[in-house]
Protein backbone atom coordinates (compact mmCIF):
# COMPACT_ATOMS: atom_id res chain seq x y z
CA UNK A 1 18.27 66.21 45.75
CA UNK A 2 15.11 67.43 44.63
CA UNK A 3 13.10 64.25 44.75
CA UNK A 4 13.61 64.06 48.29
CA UNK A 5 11.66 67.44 49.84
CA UNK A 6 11.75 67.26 53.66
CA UNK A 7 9.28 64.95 55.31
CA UNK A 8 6.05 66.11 56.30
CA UNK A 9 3.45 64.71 59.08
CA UNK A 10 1.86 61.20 57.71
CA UNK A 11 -1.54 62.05 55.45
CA UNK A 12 -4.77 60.61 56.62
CA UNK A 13 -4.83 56.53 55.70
CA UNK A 14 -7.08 56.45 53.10
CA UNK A 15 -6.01 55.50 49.71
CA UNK A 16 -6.94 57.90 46.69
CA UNK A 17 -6.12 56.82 43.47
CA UNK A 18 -4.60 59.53 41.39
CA UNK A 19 -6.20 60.72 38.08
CA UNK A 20 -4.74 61.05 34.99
CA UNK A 21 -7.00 63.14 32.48
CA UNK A 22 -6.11 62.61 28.73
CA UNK A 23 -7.47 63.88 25.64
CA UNK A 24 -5.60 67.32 24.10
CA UNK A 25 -2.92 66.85 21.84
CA UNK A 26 -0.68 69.17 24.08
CA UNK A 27 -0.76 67.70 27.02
CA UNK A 28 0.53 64.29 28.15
CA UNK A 29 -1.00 61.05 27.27
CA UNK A 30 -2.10 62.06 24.20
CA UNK A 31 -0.89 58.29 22.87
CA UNK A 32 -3.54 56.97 25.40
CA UNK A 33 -6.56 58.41 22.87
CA UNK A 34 -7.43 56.35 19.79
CA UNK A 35 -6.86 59.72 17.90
CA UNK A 36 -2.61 59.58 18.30
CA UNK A 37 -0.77 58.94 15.32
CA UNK A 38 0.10 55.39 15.96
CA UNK A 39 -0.24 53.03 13.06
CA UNK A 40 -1.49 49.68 14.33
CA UNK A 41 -1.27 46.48 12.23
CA UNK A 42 -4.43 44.06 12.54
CA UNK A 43 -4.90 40.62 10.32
CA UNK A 44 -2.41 41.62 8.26
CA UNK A 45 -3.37 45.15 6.83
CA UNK A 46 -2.46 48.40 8.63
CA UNK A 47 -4.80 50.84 9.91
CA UNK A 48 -3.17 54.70 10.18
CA UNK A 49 -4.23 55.05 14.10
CA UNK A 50 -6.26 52.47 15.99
CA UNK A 51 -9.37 54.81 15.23
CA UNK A 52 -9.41 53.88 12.00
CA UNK A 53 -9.22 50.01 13.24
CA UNK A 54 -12.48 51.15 15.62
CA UNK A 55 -14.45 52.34 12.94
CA UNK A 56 -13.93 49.48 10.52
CA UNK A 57 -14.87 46.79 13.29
CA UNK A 58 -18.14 48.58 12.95
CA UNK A 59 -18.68 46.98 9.01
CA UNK A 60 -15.70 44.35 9.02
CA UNK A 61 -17.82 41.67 9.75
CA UNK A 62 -20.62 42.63 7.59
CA UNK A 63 -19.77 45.60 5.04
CA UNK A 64 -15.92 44.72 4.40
CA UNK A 65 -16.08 47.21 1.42
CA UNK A 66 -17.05 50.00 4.12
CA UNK A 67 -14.65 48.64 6.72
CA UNK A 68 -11.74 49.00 3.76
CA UNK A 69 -13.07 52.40 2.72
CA UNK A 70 -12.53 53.39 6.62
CA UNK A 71 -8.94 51.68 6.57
CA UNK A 72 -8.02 53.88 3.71
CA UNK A 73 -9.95 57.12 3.81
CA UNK A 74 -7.18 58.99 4.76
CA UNK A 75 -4.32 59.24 7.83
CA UNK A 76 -6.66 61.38 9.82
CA UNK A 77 -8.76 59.39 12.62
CA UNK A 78 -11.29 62.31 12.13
CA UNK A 79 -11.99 61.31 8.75
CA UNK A 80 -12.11 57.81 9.92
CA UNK A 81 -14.87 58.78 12.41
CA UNK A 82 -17.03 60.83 9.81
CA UNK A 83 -16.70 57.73 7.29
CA UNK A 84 -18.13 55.55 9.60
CA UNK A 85 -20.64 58.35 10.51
CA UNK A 86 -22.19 58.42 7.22
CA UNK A 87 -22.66 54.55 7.16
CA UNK A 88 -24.65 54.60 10.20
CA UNK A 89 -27.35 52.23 8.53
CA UNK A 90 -25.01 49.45 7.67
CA UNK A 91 -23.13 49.70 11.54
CA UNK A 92 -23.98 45.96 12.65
CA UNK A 93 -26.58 45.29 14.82
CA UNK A 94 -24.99 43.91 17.70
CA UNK A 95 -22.31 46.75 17.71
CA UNK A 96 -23.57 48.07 20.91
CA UNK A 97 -23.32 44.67 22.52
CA UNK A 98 -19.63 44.35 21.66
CA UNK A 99 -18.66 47.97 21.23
CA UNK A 100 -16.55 47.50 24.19
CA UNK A 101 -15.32 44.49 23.68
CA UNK A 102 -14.30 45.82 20.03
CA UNK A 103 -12.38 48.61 21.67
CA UNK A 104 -10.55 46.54 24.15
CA UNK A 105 -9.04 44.15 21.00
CA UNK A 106 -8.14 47.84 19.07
CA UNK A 107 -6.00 49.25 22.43
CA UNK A 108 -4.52 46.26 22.74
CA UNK A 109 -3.20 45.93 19.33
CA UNK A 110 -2.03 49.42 19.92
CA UNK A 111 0.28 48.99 22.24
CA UNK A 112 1.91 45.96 21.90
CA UNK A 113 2.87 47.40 18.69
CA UNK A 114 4.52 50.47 20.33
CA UNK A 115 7.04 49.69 23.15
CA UNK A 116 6.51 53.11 24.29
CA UNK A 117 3.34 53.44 24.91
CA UNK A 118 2.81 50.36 26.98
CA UNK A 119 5.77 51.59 29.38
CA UNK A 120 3.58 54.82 29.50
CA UNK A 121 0.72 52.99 30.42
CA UNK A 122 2.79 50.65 32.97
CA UNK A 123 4.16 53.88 34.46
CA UNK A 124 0.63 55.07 35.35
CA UNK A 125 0.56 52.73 38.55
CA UNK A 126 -2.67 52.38 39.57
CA UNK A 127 -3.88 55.96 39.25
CA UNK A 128 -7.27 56.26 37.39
CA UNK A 129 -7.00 56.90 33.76
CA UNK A 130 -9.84 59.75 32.73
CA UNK A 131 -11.11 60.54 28.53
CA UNK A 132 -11.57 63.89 29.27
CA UNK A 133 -13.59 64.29 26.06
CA UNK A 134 -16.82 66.99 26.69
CA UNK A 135 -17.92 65.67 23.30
CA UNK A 136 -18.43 61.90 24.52
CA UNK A 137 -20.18 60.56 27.66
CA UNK A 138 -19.80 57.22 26.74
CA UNK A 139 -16.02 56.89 26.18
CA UNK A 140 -15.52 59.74 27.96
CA UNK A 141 -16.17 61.92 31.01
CA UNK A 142 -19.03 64.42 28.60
CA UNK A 143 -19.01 67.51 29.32
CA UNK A 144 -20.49 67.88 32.87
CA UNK A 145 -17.71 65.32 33.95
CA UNK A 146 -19.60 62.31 34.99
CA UNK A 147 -19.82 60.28 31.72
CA UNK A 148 -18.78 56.40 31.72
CA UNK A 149 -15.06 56.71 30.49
CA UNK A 150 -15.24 53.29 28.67
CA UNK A 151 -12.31 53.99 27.17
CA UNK A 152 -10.28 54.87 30.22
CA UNK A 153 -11.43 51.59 31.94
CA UNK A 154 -10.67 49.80 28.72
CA UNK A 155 -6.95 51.49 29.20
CA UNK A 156 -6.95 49.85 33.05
CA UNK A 157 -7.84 46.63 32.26
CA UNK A 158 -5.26 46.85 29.28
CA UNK A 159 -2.65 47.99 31.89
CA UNK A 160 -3.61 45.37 34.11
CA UNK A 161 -3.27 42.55 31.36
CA UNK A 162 0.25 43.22 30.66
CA UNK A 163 1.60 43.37 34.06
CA UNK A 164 -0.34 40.08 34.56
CA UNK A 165 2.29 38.57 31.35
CA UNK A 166 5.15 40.87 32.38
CA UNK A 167 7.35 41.90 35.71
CA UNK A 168 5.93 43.19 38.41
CA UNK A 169 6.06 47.36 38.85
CA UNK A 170 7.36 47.81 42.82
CA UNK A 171 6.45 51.59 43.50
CA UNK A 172 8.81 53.49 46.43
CA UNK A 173 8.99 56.65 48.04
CA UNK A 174 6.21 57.09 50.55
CA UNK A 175 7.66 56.72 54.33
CA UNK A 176 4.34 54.18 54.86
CA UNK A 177 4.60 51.74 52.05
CA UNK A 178 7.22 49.05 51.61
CA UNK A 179 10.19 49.47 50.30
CA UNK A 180 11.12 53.37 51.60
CA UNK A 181 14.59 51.47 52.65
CA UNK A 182 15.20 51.86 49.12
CA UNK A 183 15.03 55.92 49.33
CA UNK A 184 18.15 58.22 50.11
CA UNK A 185 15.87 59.53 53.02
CA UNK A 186 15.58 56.08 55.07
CA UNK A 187 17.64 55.64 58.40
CA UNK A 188 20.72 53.91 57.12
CA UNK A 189 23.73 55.28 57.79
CA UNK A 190 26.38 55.11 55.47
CA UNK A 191 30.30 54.97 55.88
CA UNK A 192 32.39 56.35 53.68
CA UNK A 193 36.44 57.01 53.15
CA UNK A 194 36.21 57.04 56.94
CA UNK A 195 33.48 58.93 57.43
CA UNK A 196 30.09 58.18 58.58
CA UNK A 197 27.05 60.08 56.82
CA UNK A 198 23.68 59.83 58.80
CA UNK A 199 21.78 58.58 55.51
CA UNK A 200 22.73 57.65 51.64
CA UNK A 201 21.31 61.09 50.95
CA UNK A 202 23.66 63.08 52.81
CA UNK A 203 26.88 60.92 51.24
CA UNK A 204 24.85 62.26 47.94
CA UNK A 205 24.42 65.50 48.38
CA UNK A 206 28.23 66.04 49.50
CA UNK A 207 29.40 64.48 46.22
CA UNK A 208 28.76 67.70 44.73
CA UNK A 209 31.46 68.92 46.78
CA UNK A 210 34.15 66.39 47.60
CA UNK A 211 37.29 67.20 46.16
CA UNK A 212 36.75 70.52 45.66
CA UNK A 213 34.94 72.20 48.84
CA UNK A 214 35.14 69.54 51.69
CA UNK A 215 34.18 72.37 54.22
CA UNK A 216 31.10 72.62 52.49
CA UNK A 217 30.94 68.37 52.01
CA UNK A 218 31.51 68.31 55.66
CA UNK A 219 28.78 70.71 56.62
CA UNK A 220 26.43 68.42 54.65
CA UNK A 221 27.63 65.28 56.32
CA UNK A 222 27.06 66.62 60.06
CA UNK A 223 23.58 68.14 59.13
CA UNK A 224 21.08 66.14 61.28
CA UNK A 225 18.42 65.17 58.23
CA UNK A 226 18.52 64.32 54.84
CA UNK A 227 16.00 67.37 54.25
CA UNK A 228 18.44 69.18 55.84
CA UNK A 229 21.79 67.96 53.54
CA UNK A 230 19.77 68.57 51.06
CA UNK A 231 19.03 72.23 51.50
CA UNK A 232 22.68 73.01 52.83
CA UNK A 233 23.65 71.57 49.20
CA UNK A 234 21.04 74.05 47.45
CA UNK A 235 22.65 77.19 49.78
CA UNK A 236 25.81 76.44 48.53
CA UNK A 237 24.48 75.34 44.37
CA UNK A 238 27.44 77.92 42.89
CA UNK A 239 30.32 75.71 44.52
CA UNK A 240 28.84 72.59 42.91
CA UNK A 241 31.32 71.25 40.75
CA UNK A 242 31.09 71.95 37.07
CA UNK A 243 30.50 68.61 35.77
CA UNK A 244 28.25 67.34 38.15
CA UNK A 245 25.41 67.13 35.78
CA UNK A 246 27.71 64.54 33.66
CA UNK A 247 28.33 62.27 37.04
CA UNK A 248 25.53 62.41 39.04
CA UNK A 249 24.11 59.01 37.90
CA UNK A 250 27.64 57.52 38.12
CA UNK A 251 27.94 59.00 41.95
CA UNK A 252 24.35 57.69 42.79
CA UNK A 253 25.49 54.13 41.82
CA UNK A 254 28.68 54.91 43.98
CA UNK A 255 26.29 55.81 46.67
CA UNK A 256 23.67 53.03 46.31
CA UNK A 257 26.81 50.37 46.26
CA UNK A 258 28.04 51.98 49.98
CA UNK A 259 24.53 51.78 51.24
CA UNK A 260 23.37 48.35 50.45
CA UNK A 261 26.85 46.21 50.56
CA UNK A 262 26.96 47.95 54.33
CA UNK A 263 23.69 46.96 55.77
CA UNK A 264 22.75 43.11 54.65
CA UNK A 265 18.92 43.21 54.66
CA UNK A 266 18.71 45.79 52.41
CA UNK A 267 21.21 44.06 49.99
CA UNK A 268 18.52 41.17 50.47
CA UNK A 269 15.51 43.21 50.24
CA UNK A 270 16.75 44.43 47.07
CA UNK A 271 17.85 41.28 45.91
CA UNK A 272 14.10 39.46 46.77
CA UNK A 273 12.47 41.86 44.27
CA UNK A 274 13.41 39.16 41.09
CA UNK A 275 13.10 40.94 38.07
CA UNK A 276 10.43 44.01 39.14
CA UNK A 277 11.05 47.21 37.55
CA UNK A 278 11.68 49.31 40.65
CA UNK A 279 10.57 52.84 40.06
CA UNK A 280 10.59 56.11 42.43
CA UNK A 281 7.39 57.41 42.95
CA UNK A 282 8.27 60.63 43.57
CA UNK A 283 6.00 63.27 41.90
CA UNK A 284 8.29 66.08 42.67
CA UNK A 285 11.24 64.82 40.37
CA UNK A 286 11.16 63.58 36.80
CA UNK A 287 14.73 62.93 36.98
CA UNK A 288 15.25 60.47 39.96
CA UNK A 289 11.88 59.59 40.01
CA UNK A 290 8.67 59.68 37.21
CA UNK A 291 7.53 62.91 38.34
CA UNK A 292 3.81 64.35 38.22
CA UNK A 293 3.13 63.45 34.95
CA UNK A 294 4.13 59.93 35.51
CA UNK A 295 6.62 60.19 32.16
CA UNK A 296 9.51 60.90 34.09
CA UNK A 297 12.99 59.03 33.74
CA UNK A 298 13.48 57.56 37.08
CA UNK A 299 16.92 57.13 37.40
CA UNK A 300 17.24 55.76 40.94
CA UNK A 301 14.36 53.54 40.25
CA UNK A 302 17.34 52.10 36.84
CA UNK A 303 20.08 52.82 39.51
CA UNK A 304 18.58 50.52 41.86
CA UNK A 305 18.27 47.45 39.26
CA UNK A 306 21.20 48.15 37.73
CA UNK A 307 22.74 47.43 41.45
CA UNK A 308 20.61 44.52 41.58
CA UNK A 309 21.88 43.11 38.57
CA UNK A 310 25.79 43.34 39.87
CA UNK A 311 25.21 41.67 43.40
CA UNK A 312 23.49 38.98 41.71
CA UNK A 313 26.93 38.42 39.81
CA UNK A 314 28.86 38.16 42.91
């Protein structure tokens, strides 16, 4: 399965954050920016993105007529931006005492108006979250890449906030952390219409092939690693059954079922995670896990707590 590569020798101990750079329309996290085209409501009026919402905080207080010329310049933050530009002289005085407190209320109205975006952010873990704007070294990084990235730490504490008022996030995948039990690569063996496979993985991979080339299911079951089951299942990708694309989520609940129901402190370990959302941190697979980009669709992480969900209702 391609979220599980083989394992490699431990990485030194110390904890690096990972970086997330947004700012071009093209590539990912473009709805993190104040320039994405997501309408946010605020006191009862709408603003087209939550730039336009920035702006006008500049003159609400003091210049309404200003702050409602902003609101309705145009749909295009840019516009928004030179608007507020051109009133420079009427900006209130303060502003750069509460610029940041300003944005903070905008990004937050932002996404708790769009579902989507505040998985996105949720999905980020705890890697840093990086403007990379050249044209701003205030909000951003600027262009020689050390600017303050207000608006990236206003994104953190944003993300930080809601999982504060929601369910937890439990990362797995890492052989060091908690919770690698809950990986088709941890030592659990699993039993299964007689036979015994050395991990959840290799009952997995030979899925592809029960039924219709047991040789090949069998050579995957007596491989000595999952790494291993997993690349005997890549030589042999043209015997795959046809549909497997159709039943692979169905076979990895089959799977998960075996595994936990057959080893009692996993089936508790699982069960002691309440409502988390349990996601695979793999950054190799967007499919089983959320992938580089962190916007991947983690199925085992859903397969896991949809599992959850049915032992609690035995």
């Amino acid at each position: 399965m391609p979220s599980h590569p083989p394992q490699t020798a431990p990485k030194s101990p110390t904890h690096r954050r990972p970086k997330i750079l947004f700012y071009h329309i093209h590539d990912p996290h473009y709805g993190f920016t104040n320039f994405s085209a997501h309408p946010v409501q605020y006191k009862g009026k709408r603003y087209p993105t939550s730039e336009h919402l920035f702006q006008a905080f500049k003159f609400m207080d003091t210049r309404p007529d200003i702050a409602e010329k902003i609101r309705e310049i145009s749909e295009f933050p840019r516009d928004a931006f030179k608007e507020a530009r051109t009133q420079q002289a009427y900006v209130r005085s303060d502003w750069k005492d509460v610029n940041i407190a300003m944005m903070d209320i905008a990004v937050e109205h932002k996404f708790a108006q769009h579902d989507d975006l505040k998985e996105e952010l949720l999905m980020t873990g705890d890697a840093e979250l990086v403007e990379d704007s050249a044209e701003d070294a205030f909000w951003g990084i600027g262009n020689r890449g050390s600017g303050r990235n207000e608006l990236g730490k206003a994104l953190e504490r944003l993300r930080t906030k809601i999982r504060s008022a929601q369910r937890p996030v439990i990362l797995f995948y890492d052989q060091r952390n908690p919770y690698y039990s809950f990986t088709n690569l941890s030592p659990h063996p699993v039993a299964f219409n007689g036979e015994m496979y050395p991990t959840s993985e290799h009952l997995f991979q030979a899925f592809k092939f029960l039924g219709y080339h047991p040789d090949v299911a069998q050579a995957i079951r007596l491989c000595k690693k999952p790494s291993d089951a997993w690349a005997e299942a890549g030589r042999h990708k043209t015997k795959i059954r046809a549909d497997w694309h159709d039943v692979r989520v169905e076979k990895m609940d089959i799977v998960l079922w075996q595994k936990f129901n057959q080893h009692p402190q996993l089936k508790q370990e699982l069960l002691a995670t309440g409502d988390a959302d349990l996601v695979e941190d793999s950054p190799a697979d967007a499919f089983w896990g959320r992938g580089k980009n962190l916007q991947g669709r983690n199925e085992l992480g859903k397969a896991l707590q949809r599992l959850r969900t049915k032992l609690r209702k035995l």
